[in-house]
PDB file of N, CA and C in Angstrom:
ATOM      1  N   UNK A   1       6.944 -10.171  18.269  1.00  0.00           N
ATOM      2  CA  UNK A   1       7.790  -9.019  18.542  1.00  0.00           C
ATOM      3  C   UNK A   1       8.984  -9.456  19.390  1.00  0.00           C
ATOM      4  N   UNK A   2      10.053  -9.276  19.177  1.00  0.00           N
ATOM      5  CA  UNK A   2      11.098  -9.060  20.348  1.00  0.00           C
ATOM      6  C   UNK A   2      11.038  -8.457  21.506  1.00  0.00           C
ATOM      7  N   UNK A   3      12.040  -8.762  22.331  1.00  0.00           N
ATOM      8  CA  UNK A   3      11.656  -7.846  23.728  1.00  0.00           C
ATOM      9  C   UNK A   3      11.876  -6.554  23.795  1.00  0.00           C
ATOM     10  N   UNK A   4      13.080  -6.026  22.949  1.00  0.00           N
ATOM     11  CA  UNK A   4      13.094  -4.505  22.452  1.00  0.00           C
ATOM     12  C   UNK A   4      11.661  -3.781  22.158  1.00  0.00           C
ATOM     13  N   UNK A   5      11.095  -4.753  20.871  1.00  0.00           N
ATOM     14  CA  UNK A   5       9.822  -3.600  20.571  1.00  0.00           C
ATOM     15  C   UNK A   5       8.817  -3.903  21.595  1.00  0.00           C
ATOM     16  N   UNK A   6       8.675  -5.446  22.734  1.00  0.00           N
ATOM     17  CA  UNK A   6       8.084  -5.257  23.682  1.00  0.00           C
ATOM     18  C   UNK A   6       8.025  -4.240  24.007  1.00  0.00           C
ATOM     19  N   UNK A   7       9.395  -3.301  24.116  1.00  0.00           N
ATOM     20  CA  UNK A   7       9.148  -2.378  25.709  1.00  0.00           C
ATOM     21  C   UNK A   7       8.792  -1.096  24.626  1.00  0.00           C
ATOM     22  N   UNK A   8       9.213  -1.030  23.347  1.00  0.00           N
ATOM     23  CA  UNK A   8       8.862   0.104  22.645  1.00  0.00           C
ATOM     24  C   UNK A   8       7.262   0.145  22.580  1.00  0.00           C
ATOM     25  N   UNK A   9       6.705  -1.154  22.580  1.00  0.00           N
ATOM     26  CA  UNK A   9       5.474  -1.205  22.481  1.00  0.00           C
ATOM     27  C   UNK A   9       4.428  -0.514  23.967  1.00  0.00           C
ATOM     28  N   UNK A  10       5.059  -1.114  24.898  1.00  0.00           N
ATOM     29  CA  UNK A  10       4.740  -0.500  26.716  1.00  0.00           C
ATOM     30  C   UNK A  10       4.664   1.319  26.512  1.00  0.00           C
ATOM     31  N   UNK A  11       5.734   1.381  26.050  1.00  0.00           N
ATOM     32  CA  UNK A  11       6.098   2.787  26.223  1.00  0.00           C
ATOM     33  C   UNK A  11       5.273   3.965  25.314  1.00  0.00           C
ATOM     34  N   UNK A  12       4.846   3.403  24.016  1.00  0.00           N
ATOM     35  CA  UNK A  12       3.749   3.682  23.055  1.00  0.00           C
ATOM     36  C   UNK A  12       2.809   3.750  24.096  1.00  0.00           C
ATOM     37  N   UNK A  13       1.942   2.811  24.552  1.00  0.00           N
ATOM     38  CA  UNK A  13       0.857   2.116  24.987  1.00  0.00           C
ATOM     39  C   UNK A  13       0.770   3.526  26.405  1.00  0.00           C
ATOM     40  N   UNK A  14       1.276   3.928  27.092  1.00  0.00           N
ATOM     41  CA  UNK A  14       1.630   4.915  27.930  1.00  0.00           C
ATOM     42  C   UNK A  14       1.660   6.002  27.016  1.00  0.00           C
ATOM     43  N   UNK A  15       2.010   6.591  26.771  1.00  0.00           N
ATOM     44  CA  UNK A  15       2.248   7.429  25.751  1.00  0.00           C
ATOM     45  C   UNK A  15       0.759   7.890  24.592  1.00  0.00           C
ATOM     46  N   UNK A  16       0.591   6.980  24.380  1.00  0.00           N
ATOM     47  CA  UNK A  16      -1.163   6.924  24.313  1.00  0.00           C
ATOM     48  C   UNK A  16      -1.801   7.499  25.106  1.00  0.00           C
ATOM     49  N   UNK A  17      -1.837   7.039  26.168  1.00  0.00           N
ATOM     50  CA  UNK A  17      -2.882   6.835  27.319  1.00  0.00           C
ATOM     51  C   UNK A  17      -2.728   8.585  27.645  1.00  0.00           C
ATOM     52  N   UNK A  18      -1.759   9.566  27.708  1.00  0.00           N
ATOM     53  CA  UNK A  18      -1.518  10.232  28.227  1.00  0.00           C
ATOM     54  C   UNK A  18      -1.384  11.585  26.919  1.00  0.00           C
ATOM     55  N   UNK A  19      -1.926  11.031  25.413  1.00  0.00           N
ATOM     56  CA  UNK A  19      -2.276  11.997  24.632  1.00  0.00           C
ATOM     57  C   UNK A  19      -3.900  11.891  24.540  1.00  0.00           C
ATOM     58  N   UNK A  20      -4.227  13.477  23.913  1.00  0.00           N
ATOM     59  CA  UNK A  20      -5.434  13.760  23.224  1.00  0.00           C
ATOM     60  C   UNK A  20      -5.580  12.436  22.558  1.00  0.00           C
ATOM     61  N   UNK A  21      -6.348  12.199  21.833  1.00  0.00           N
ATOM     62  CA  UNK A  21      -7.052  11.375  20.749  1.00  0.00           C
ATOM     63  C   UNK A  21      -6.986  12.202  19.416  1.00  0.00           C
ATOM     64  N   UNK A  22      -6.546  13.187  19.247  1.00  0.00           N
ATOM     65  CA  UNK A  22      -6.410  13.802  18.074  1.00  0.00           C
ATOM     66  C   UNK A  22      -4.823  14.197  18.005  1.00  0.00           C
ATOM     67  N   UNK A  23      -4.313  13.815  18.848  1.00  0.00           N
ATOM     68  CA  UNK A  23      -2.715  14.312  18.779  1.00  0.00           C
ATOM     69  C   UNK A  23      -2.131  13.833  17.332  1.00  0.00           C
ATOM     70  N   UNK A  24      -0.899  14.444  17.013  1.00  0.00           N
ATOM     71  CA  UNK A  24      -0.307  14.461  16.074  1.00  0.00           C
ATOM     72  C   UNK A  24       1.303  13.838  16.251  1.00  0.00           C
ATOM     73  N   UNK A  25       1.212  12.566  16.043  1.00  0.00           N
ATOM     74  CA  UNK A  25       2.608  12.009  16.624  1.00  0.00           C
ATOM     75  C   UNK A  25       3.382  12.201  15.045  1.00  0.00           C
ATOM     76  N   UNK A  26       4.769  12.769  15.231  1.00  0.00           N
ATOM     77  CA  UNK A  26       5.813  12.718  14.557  1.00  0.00           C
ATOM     78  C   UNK A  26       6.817  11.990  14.517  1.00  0.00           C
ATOM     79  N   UNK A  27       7.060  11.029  14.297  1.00  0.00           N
ATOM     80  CA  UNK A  27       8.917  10.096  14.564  1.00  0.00           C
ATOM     81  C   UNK A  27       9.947  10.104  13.170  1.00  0.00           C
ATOM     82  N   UNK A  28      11.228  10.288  13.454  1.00  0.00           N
ATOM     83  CA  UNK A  28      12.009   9.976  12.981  1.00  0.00           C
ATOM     84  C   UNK A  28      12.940   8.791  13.241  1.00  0.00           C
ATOM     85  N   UNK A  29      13.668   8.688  12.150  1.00  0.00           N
ATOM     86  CA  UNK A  29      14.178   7.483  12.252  1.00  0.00           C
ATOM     87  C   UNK A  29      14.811   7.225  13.174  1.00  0.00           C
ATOM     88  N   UNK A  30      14.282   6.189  14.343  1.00  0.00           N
ATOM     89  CA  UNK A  30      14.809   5.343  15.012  1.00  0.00           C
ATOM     90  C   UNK A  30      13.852   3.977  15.526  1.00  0.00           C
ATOM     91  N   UNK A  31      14.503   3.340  16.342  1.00  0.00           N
ATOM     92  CA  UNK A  31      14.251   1.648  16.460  1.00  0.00           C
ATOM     93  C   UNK A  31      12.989   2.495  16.909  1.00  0.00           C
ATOM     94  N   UNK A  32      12.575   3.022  18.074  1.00  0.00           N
ATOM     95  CA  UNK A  32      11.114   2.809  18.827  1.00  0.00           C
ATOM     96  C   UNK A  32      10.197   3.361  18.074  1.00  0.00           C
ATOM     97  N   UNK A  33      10.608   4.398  16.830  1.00  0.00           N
ATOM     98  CA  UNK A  33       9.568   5.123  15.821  1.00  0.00           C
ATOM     99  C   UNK A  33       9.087   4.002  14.949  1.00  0.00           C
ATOM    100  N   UNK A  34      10.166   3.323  14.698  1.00  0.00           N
ATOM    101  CA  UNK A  34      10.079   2.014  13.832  1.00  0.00           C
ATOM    102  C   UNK A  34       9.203   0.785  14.471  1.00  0.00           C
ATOM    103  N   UNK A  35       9.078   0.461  16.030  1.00  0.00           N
ATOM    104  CA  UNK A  35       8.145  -0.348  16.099  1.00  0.00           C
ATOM    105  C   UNK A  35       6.842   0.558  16.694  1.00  0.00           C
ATOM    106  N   UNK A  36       6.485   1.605  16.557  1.00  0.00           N
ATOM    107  CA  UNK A  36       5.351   2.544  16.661  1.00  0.00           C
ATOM    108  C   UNK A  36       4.366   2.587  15.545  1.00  0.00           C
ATOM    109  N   UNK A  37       5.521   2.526  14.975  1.00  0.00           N
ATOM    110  CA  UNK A  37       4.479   2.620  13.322  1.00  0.00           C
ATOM    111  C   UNK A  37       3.463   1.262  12.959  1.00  0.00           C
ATOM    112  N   UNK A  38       4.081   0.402  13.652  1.00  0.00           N
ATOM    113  CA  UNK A  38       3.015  -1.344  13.733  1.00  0.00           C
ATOM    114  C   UNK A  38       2.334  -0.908  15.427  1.00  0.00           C
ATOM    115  N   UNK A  39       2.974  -0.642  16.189  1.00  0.00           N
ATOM    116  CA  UNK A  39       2.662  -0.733  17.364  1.00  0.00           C
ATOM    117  C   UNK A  39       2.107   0.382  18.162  1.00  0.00           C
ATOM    118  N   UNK A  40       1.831   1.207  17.724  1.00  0.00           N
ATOM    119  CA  UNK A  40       1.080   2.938  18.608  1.00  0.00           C
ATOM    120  C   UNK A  40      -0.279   2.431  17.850  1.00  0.00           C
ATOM    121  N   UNK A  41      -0.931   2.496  19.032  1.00  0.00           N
ATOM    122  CA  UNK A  41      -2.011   2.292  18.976  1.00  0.00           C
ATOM    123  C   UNK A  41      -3.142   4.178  18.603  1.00  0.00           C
ATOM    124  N   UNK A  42      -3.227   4.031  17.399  1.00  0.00           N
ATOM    125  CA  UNK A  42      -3.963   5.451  17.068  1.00  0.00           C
ATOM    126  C   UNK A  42      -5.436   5.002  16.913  1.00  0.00           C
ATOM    127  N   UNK A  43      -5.817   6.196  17.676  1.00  0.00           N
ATOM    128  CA  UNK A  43      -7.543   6.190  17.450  1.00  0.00           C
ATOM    129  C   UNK A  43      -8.012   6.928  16.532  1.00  0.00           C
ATOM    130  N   UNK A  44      -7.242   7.869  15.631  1.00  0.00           N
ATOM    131  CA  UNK A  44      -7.685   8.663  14.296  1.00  0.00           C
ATOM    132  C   UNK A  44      -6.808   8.719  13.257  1.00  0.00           C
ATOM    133  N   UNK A  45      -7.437   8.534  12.179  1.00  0.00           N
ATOM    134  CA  UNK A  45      -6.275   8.483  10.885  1.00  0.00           C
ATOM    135  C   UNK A  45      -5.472   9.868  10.815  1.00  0.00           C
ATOM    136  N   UNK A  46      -4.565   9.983  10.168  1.00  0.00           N
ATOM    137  CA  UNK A  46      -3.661  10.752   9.365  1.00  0.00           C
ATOM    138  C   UNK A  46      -2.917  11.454  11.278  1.00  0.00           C
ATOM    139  N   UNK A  47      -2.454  10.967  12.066  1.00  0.00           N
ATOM    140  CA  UNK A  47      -2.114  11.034  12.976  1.00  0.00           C
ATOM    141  C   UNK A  47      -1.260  10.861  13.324  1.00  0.00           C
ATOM    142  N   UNK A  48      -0.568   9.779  12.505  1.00  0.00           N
ATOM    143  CA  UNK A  48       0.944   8.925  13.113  1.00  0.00           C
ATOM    144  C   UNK A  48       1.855   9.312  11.477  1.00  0.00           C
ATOM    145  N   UNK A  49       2.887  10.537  11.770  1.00  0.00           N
ATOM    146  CA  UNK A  49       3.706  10.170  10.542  1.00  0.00           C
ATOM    147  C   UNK A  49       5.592   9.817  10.579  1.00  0.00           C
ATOM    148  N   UNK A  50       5.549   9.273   9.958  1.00  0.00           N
ATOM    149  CA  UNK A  50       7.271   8.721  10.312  1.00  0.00           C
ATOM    150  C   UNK A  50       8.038   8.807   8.968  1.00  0.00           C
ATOM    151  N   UNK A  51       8.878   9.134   9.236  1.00  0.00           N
ATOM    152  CA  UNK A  51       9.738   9.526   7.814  1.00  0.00           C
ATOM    153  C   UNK A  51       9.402   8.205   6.955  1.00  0.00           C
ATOM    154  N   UNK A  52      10.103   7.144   7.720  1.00  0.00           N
ATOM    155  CA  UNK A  52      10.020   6.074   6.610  1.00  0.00           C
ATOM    156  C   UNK A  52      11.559   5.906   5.569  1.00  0.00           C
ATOM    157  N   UNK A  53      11.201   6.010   4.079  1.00  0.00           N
ATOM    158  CA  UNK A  53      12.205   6.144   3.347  1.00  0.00           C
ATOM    159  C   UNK A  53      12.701   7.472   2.994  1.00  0.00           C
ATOM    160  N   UNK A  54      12.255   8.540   3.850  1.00  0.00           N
ATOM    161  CA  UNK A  54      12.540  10.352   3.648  1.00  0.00           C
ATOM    162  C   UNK A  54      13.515   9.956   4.628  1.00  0.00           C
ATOM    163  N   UNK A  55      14.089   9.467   5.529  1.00  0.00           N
ATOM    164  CA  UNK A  55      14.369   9.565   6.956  1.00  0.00           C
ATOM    165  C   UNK A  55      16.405  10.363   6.240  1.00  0.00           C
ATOM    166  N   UNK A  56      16.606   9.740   4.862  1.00  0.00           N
ATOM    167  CA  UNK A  56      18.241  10.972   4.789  1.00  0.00           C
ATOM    168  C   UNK A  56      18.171  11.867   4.482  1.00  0.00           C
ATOM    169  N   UNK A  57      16.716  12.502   4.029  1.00  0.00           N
ATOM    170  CA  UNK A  57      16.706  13.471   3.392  1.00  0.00           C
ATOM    171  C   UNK A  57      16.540  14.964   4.320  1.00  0.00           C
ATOM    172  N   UNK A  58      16.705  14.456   5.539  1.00  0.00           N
ATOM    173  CA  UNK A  58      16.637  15.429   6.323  1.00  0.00           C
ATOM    174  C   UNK A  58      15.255  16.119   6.399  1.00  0.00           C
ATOM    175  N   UNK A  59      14.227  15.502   6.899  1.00  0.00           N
ATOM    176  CA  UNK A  59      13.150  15.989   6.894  1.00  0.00           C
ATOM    177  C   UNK A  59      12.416  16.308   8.616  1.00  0.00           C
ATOM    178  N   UNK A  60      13.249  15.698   9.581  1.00  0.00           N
ATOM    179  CA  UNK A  60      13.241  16.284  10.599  1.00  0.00           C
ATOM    180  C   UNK A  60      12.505  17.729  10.969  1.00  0.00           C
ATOM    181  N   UNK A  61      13.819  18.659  10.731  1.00  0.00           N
ATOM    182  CA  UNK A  61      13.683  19.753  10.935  1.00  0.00           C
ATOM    183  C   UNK A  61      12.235  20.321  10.368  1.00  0.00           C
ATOM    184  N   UNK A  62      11.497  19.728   9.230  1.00  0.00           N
ATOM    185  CA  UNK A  62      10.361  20.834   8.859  1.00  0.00           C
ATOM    186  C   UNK A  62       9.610  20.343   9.310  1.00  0.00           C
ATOM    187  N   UNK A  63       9.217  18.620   9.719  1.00  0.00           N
ATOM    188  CA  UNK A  63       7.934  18.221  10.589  1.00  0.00           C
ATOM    189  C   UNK A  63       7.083  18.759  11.377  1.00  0.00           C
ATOM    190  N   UNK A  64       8.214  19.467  12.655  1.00  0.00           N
ATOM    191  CA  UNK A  64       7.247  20.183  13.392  1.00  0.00           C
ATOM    192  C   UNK A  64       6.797  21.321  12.749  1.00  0.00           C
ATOM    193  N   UNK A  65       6.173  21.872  11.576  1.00  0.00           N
ATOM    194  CA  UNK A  65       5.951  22.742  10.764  1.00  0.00           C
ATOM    195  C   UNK A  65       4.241  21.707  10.591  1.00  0.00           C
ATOM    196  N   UNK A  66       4.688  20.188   9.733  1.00  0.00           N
ATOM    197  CA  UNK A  66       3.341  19.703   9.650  1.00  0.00           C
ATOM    198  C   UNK A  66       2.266  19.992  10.024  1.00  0.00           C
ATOM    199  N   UNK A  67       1.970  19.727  11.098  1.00  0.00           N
ATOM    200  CA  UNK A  67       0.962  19.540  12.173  1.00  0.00           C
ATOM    201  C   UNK A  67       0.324  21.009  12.164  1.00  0.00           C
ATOM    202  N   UNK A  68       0.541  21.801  12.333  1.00  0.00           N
ATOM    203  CA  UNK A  68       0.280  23.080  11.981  1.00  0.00           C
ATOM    204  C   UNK A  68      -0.294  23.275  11.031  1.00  0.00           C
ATOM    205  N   UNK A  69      -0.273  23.034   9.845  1.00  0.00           N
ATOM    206  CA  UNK A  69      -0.609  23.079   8.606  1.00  0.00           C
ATOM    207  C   UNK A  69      -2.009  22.510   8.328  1.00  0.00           C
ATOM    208  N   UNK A  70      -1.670  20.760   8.926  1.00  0.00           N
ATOM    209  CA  UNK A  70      -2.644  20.526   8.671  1.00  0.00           C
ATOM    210  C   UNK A  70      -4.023  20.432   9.474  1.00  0.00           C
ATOM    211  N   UNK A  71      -3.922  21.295  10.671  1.00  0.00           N
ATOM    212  CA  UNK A  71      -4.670  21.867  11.573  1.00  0.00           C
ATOM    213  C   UNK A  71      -5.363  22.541  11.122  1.00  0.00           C
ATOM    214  N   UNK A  72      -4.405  23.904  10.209  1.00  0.00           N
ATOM    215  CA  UNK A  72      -5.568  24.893   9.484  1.00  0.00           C
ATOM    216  C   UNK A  72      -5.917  24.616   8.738  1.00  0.00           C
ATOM    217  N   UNK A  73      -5.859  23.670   7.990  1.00  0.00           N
ATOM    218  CA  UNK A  73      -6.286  23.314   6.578  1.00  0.00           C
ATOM    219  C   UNK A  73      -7.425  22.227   7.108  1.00  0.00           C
ATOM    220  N   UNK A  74      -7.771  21.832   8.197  1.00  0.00           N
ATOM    221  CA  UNK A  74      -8.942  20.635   8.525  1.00  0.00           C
ATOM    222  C   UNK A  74      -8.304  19.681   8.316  1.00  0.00           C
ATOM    223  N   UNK A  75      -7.298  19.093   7.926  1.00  0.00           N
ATOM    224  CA  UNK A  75      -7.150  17.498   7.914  1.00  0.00           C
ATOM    225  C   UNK A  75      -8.178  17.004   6.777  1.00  0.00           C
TER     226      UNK A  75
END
């Protein structure tokens, strides 16, 4: 890793420590979402979602909608 995603990695690693275990992390495109996605350490699947290759399509705005959804629906 570089020293950039070093510290993206620190800051994950905190950031962890200080969610549920069932939390629902969302990122959009940027550098620290980008080394989260190798580097956030998740303790449950379907937990960590990041645009990825959606990231022009403007998908931002409905994300925080996700999590919701798939709350009531059980995951």
């Amino acid at each position: 890793m570089t020293d950039l995603e070093k510290q993206h990695a620190r800051v994950w690693e905190i950031l962890r420590s200080a969610l549920p275990p069932d939390a629902i992390v969302m990122g959009d495109a940027t550098q620290i979402v980008y080394t989260g996605s190798f580097a956030m350490p998740m303790e449950m699947e379907r937990c960590w979602y990041y645009s990825g290759t959606y990231c022009s399509l403007g998908v931002a705005l409905r994300w925080p909608l996700a999590p919701r959804s798939a709350r009531r629906i059980g995951r």
